[in-house]
N, C-alpha and C. Protein backbone atom coordinates (compact mmCIF):
# COMPACT_ATOMS: atom_id res chain seq x y z
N UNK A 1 92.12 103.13 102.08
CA UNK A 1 92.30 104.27 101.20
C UNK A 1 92.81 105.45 102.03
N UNK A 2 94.04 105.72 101.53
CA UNK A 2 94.51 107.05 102.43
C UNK A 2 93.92 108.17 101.46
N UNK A 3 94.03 109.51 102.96
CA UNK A 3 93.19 111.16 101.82
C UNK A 3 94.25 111.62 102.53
N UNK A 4 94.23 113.14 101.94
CA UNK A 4 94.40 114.13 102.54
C UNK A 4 93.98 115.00 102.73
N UNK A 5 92.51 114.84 101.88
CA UNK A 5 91.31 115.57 101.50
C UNK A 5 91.52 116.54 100.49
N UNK A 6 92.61 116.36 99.63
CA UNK A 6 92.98 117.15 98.67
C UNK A 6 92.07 116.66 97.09
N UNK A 7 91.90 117.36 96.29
CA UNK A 7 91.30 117.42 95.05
C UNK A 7 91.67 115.67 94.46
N UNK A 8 93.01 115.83 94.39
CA UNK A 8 93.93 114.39 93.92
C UNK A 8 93.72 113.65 94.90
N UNK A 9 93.84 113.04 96.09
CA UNK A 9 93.41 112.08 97.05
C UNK A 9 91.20 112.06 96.98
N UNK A 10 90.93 112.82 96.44
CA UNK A 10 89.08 112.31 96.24
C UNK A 10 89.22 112.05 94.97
N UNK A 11 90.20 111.80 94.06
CA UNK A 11 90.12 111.22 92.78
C UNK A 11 90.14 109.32 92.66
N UNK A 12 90.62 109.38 94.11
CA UNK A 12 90.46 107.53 94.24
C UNK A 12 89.66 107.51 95.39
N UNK A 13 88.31 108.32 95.73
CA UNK A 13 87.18 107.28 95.84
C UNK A 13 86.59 106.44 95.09
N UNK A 14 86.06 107.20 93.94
CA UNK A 14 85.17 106.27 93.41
C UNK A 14 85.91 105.03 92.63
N UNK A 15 87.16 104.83 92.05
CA UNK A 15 87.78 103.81 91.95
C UNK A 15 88.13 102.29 93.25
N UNK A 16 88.14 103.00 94.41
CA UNK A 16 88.33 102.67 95.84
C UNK A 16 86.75 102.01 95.71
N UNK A 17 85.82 102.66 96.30
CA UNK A 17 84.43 101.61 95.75
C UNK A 17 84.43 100.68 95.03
N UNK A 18 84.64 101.07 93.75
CA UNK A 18 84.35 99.96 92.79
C UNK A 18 85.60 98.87 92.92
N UNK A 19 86.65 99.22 92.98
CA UNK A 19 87.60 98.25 93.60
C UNK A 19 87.53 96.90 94.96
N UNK A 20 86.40 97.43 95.79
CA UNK A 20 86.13 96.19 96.99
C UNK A 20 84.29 96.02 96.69
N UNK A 21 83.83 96.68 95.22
CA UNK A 21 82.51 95.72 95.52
C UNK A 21 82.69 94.75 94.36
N UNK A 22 81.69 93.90 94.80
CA UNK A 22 80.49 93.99 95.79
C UNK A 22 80.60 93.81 96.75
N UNK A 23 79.85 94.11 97.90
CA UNK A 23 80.43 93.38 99.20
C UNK A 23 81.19 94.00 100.09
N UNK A 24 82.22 94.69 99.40
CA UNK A 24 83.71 95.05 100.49
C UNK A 24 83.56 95.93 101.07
N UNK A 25 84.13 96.76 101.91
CA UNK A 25 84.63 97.42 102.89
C UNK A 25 85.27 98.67 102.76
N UNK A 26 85.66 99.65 103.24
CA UNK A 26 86.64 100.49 102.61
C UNK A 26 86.85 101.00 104.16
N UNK A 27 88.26 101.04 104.69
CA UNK A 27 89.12 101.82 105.31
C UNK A 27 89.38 102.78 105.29
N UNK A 28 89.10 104.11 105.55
CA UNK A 28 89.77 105.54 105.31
C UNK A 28 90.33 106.18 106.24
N UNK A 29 92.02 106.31 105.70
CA UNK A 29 92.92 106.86 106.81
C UNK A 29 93.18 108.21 106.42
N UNK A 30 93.67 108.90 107.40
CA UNK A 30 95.16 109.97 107.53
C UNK A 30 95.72 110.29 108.27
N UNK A 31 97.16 111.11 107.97
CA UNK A 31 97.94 110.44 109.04
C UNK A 31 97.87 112.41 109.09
N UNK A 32 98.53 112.53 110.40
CA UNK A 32 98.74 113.64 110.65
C UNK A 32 100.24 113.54 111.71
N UNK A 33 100.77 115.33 111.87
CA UNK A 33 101.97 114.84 112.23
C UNK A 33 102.21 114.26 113.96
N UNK A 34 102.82 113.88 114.39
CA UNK A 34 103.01 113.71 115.77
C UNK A 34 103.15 114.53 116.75
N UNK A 35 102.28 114.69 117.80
CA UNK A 35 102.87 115.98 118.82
C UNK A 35 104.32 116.16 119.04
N UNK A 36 105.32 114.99 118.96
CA UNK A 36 106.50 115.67 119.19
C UNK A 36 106.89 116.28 117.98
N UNK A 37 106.91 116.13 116.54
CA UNK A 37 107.23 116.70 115.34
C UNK A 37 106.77 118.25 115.45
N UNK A 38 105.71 118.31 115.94
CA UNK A 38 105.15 119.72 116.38
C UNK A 38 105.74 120.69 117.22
N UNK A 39 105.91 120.30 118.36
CA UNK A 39 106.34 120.49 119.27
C UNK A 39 108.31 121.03 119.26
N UNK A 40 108.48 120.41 117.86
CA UNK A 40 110.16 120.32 117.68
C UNK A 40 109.71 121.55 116.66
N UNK A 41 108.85 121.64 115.70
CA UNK A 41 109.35 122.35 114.80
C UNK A 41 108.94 123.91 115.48
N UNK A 42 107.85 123.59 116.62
CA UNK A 42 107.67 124.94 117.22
C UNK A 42 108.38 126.01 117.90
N UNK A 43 109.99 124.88 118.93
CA UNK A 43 110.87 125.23 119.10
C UNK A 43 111.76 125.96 117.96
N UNK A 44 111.84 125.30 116.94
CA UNK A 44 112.75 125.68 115.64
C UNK A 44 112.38 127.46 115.48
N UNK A 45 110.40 127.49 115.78
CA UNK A 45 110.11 128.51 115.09
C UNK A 45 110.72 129.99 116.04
N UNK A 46 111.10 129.46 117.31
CA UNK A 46 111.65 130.27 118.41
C UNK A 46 110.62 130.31 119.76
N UNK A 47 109.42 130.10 119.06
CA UNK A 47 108.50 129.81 120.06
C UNK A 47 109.31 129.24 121.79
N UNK A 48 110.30 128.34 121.30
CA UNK A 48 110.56 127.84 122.94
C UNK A 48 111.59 128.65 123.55
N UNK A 49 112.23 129.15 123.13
CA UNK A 49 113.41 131.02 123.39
C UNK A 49 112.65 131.58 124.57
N UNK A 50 111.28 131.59 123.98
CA UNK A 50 110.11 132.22 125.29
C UNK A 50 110.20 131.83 126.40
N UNK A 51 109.34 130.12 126.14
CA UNK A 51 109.38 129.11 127.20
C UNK A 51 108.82 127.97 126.82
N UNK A 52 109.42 127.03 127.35
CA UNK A 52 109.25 125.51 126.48
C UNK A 52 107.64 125.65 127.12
N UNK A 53 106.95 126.18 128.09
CA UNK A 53 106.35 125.94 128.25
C UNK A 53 104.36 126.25 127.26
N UNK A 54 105.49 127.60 126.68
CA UNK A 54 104.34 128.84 125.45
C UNK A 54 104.69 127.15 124.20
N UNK A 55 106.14 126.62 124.10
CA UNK A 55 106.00 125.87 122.93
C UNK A 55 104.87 124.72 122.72
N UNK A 56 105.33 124.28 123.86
CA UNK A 56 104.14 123.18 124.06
C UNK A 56 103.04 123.46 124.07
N UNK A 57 102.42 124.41 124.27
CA UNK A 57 101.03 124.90 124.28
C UNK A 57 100.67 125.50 123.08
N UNK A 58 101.85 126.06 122.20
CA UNK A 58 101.55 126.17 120.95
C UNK A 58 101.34 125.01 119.57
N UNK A 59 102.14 123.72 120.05
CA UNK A 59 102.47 122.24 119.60
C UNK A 59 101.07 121.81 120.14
N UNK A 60 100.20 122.15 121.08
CA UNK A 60 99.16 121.20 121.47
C UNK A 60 98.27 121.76 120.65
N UNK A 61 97.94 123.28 120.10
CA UNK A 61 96.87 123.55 120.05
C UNK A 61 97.09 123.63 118.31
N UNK A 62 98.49 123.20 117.47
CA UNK A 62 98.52 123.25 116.25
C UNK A 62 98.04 121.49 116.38
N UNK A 63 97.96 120.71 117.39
CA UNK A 63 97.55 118.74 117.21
C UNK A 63 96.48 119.20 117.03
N UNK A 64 95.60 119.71 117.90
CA UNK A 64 94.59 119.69 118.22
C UNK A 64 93.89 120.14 116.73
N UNK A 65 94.47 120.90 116.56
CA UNK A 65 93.59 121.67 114.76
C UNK A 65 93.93 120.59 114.09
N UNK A 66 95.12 120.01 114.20
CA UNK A 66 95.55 119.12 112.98
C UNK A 66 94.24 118.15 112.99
N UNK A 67 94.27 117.66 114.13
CA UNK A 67 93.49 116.48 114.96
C UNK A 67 91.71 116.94 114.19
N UNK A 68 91.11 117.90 113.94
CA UNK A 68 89.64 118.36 113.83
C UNK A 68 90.06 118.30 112.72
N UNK A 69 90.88 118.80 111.56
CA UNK A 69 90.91 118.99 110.65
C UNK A 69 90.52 117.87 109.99
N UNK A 70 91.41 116.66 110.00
CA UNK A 70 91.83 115.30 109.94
C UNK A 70 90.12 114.47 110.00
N UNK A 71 89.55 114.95 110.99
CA UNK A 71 88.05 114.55 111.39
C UNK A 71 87.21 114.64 110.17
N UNK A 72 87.53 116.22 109.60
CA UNK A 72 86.34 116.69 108.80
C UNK A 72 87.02 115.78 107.70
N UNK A 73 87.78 116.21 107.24
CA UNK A 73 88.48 115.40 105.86
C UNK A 73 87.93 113.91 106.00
N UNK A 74 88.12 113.02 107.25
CA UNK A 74 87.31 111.78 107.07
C UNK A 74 85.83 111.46 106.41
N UNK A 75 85.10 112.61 107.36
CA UNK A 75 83.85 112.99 107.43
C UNK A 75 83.52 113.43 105.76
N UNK A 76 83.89 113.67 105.57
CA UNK A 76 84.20 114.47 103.68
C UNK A 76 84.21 113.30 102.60
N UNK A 77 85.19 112.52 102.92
CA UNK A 77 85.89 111.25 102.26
C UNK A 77 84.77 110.19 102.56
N UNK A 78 84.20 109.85 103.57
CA UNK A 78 83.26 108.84 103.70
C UNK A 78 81.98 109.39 103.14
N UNK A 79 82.03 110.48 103.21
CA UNK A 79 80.32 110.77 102.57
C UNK A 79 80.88 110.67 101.27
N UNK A 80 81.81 110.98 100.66
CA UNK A 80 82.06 110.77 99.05
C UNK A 80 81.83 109.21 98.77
N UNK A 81 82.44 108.71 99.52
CA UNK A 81 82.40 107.15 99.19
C UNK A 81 81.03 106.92 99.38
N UNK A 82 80.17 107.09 100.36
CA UNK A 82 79.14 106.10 100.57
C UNK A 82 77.93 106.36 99.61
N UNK A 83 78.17 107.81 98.89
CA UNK A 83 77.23 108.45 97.73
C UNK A 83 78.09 107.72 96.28
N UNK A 84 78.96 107.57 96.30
CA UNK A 84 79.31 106.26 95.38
C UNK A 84 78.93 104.92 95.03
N UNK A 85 77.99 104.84 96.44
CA UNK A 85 77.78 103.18 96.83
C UNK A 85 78.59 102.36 97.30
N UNK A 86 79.56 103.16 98.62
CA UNK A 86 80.83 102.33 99.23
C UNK A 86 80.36 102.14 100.81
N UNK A 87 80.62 101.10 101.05
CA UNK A 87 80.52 100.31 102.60
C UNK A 87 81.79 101.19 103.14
N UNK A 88 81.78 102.47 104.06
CA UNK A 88 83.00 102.63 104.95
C UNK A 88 82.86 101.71 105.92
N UNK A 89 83.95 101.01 106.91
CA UNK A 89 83.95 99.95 108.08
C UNK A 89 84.51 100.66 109.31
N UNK A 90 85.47 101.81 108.43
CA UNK A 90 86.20 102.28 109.60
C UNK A 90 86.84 103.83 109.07
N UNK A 91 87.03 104.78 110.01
CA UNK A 91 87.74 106.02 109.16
C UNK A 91 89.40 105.82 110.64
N UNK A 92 90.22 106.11 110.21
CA UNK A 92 91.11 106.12 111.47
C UNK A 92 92.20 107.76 110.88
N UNK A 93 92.25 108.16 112.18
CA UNK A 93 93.49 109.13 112.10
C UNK A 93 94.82 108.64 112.84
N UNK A 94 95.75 108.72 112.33
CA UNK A 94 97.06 108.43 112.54
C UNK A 94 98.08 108.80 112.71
N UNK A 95 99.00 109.13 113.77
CA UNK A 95 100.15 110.00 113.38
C UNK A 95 101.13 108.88 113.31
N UNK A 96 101.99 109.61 112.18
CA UNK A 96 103.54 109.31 112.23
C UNK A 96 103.55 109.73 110.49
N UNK A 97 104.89 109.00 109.86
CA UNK A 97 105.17 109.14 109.00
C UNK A 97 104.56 108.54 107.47
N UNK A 98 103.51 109.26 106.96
CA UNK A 98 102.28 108.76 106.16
C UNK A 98 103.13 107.50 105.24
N UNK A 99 104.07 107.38 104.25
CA UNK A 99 104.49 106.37 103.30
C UNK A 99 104.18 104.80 104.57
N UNK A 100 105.33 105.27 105.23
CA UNK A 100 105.44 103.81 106.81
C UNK A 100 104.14 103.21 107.08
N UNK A 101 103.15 104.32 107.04
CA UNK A 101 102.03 104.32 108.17
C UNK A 101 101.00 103.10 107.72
N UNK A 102 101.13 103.77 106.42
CA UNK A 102 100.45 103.66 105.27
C UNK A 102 100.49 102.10 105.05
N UNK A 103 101.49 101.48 105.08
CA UNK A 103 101.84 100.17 104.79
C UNK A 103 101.70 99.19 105.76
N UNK A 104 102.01 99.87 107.05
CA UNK A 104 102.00 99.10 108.04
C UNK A 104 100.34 99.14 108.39
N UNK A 105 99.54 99.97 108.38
CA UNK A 105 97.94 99.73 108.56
C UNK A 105 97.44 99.17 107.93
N UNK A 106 97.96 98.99 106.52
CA UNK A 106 97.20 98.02 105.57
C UNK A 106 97.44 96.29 105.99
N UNK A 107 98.86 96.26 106.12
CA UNK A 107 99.60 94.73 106.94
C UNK A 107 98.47 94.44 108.06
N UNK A 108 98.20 95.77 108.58
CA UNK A 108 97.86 95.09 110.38
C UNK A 108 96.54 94.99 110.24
N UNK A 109 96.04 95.28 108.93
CA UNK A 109 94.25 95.39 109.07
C UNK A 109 93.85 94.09 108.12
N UNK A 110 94.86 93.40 107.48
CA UNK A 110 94.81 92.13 106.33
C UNK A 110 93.97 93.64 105.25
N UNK A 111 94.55 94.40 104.87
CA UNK A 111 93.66 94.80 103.59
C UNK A 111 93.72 93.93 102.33
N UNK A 112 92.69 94.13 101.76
CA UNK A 112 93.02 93.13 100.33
C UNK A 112 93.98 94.13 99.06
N UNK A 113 93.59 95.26 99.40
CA UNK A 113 94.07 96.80 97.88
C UNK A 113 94.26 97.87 99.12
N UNK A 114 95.51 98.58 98.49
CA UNK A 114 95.76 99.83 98.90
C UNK A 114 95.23 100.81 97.73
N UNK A 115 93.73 101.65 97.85
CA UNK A 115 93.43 102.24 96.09
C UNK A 115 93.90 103.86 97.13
N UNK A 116 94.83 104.46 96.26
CA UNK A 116 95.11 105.61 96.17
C UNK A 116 95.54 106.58 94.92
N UNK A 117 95.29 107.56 95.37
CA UNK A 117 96.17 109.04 93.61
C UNK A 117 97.33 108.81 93.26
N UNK A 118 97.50 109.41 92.18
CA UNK A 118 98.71 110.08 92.49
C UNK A 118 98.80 111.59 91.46
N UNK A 119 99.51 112.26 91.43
CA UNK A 119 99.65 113.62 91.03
C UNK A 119 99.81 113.28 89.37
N UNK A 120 100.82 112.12 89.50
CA UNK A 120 101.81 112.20 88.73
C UNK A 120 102.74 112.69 88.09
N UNK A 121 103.52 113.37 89.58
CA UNK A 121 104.46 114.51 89.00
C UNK A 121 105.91 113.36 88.64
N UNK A 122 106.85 113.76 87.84
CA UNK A 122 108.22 112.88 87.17
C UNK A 122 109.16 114.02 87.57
N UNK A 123 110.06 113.66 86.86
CA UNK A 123 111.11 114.31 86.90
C UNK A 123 111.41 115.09 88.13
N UNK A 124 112.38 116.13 88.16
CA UNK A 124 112.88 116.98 89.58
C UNK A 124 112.20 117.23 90.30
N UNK A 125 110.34 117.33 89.79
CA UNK A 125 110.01 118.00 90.94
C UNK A 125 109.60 116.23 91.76
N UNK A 126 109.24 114.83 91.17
CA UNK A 126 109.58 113.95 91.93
C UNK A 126 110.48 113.87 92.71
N UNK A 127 111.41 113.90 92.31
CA UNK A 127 112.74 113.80 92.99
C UNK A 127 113.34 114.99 94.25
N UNK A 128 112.75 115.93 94.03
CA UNK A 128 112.67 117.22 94.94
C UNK A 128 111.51 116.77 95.95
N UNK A 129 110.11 116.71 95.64
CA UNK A 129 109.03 116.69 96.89
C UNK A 129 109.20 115.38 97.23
N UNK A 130 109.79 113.98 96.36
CA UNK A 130 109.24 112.68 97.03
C UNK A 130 108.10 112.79 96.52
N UNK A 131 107.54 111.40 97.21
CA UNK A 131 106.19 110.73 97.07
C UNK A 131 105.82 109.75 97.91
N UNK A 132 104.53 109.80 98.76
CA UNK A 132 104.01 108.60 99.45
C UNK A 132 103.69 107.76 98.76
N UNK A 133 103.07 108.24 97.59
CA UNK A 133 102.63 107.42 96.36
C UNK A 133 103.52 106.43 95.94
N UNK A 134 104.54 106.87 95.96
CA UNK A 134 105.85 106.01 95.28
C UNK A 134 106.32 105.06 96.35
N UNK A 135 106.46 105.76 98.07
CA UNK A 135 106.83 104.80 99.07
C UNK A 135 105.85 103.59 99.20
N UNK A 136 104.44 103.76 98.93
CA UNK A 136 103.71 102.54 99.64
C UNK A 136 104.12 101.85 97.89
N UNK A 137 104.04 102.57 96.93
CA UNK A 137 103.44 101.17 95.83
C UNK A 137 104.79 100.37 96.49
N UNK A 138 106.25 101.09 96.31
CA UNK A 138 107.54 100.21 96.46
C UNK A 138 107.65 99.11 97.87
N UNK A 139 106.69 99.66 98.84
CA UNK A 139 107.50 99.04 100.00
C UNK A 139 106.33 98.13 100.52
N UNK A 140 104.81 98.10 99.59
CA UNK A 140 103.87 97.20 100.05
C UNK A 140 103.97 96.45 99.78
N UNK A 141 104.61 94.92 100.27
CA UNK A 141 104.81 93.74 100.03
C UNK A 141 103.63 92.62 99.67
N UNK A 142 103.07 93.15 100.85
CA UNK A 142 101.43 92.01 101.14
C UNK A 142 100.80 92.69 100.53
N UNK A 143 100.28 93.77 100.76
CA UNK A 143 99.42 94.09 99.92
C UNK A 143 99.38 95.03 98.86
N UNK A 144 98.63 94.23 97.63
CA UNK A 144 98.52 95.42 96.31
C UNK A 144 97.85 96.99 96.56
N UNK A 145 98.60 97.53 95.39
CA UNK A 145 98.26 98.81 95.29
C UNK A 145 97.83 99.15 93.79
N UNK A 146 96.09 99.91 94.06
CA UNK A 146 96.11 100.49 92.99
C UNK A 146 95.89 101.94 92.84
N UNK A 147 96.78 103.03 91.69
CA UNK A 147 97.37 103.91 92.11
C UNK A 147 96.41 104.37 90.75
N UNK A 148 95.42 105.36 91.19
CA UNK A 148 94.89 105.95 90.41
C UNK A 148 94.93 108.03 89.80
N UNK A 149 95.64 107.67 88.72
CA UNK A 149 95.94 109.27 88.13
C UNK A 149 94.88 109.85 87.99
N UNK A 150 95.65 111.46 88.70
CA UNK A 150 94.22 112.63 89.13
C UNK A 150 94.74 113.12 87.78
N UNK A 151 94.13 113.21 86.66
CA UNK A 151 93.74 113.81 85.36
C UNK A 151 94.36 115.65 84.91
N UNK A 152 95.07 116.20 84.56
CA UNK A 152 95.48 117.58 84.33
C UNK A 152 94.53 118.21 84.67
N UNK A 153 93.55 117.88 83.54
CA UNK A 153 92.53 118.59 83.58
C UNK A 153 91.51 119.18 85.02
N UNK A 154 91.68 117.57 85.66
CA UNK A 154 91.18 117.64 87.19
C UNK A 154 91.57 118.30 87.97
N UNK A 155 93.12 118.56 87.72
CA UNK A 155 94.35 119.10 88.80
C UNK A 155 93.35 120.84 88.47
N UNK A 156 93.97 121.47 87.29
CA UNK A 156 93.28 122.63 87.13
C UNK A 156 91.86 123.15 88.25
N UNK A 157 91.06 121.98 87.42
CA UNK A 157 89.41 121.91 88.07
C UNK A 157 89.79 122.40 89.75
N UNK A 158 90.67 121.62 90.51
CA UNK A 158 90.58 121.66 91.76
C UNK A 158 91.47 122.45 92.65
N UNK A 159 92.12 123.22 91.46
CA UNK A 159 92.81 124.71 92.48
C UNK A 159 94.29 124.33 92.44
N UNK A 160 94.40 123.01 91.40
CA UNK A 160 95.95 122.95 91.71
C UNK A 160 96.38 122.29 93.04
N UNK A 161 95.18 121.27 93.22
CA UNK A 161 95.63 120.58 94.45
C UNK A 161 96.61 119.79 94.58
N UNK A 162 97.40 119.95 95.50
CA UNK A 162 98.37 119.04 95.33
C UNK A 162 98.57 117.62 95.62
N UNK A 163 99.70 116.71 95.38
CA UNK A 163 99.64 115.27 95.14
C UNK A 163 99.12 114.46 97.23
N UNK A 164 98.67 113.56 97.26
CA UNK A 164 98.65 113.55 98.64
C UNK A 164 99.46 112.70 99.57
N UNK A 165 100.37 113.15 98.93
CA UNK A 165 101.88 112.70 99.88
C UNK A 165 102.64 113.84 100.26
């Protein structure tokens, strides 16, 4: 089960539970970005004009938050699940590109279900933000996906969180 710890990504815990019991397991990932993605966009920000050396130190210490952040959100996501009545086995943080990541951890771990949100946004603004949601259902071969809708009403409830892709 990927989070992002957003309102819409804790809308498929408790589906995620009930989806691997009795018995099962639950995986909880996220991916965060890569020190070099950081590190590039820090240059972009002019940060490296200074000195590649202020960039990098500014790229380490935006991983590093990413990196704690990423922690608590696990930490968040597994206590949701396990007050559900869910077996966590494992929480992992990940960098690279979440749709890819996403598919390829499920391949490399034999998952049986990928249970994740989705916003369910259509039209332009799909087509404008994308969707991870949309990359893993299309590109998970081996393994199924079940893609559970965060509710209007829910979206409201939770500040307008957004989709977690």
């Amino acid at each position: 089960m990927p989070t992002d710890g957003s309102g819409v990504a804790d809308a498929a815990v408790e589906p995620a539970v009930q989806a691997v019991a009795p018995g099962g397991e639950l995986v909880i990932v996220t991916i965060i970005a890569p020190r070099e993605q950081l590190l590039a966009a820090t240059a972009r920000a002019g940060a490296a004009g200074r000195s590649a050396r202020v960039a990098a130190e500014l790229a380490e210490r935006a991983h590093e938050g990413q990196r704690a952040e990423a922690a608590e959100r696990l930490q968040r996501t597994s206590d949701r699940a396990r007050t559900a009545g869910g077996r966590v086995s494992r929480t992992l943080i990940e960098e690279g590109d979440p749709g890819p990541m996403i598919v390829r951890l499920a391949e490399a771990l034999d998952c049986d279900v990928i249970v994740m949100s989705t916003n369910g946004r259509s039209g332009w603004r799909r087509a404008i933000l994308g969707s991870v949601t949309d990359y893993v259902a299309k590109q998970s071969e081996q393994v199924p996906v079940l893609l559970v809708r965060h509710a209007a009403s829910e979206r409201t409830a939770a500040g307008g969180a957004g989709d977690p892709d």
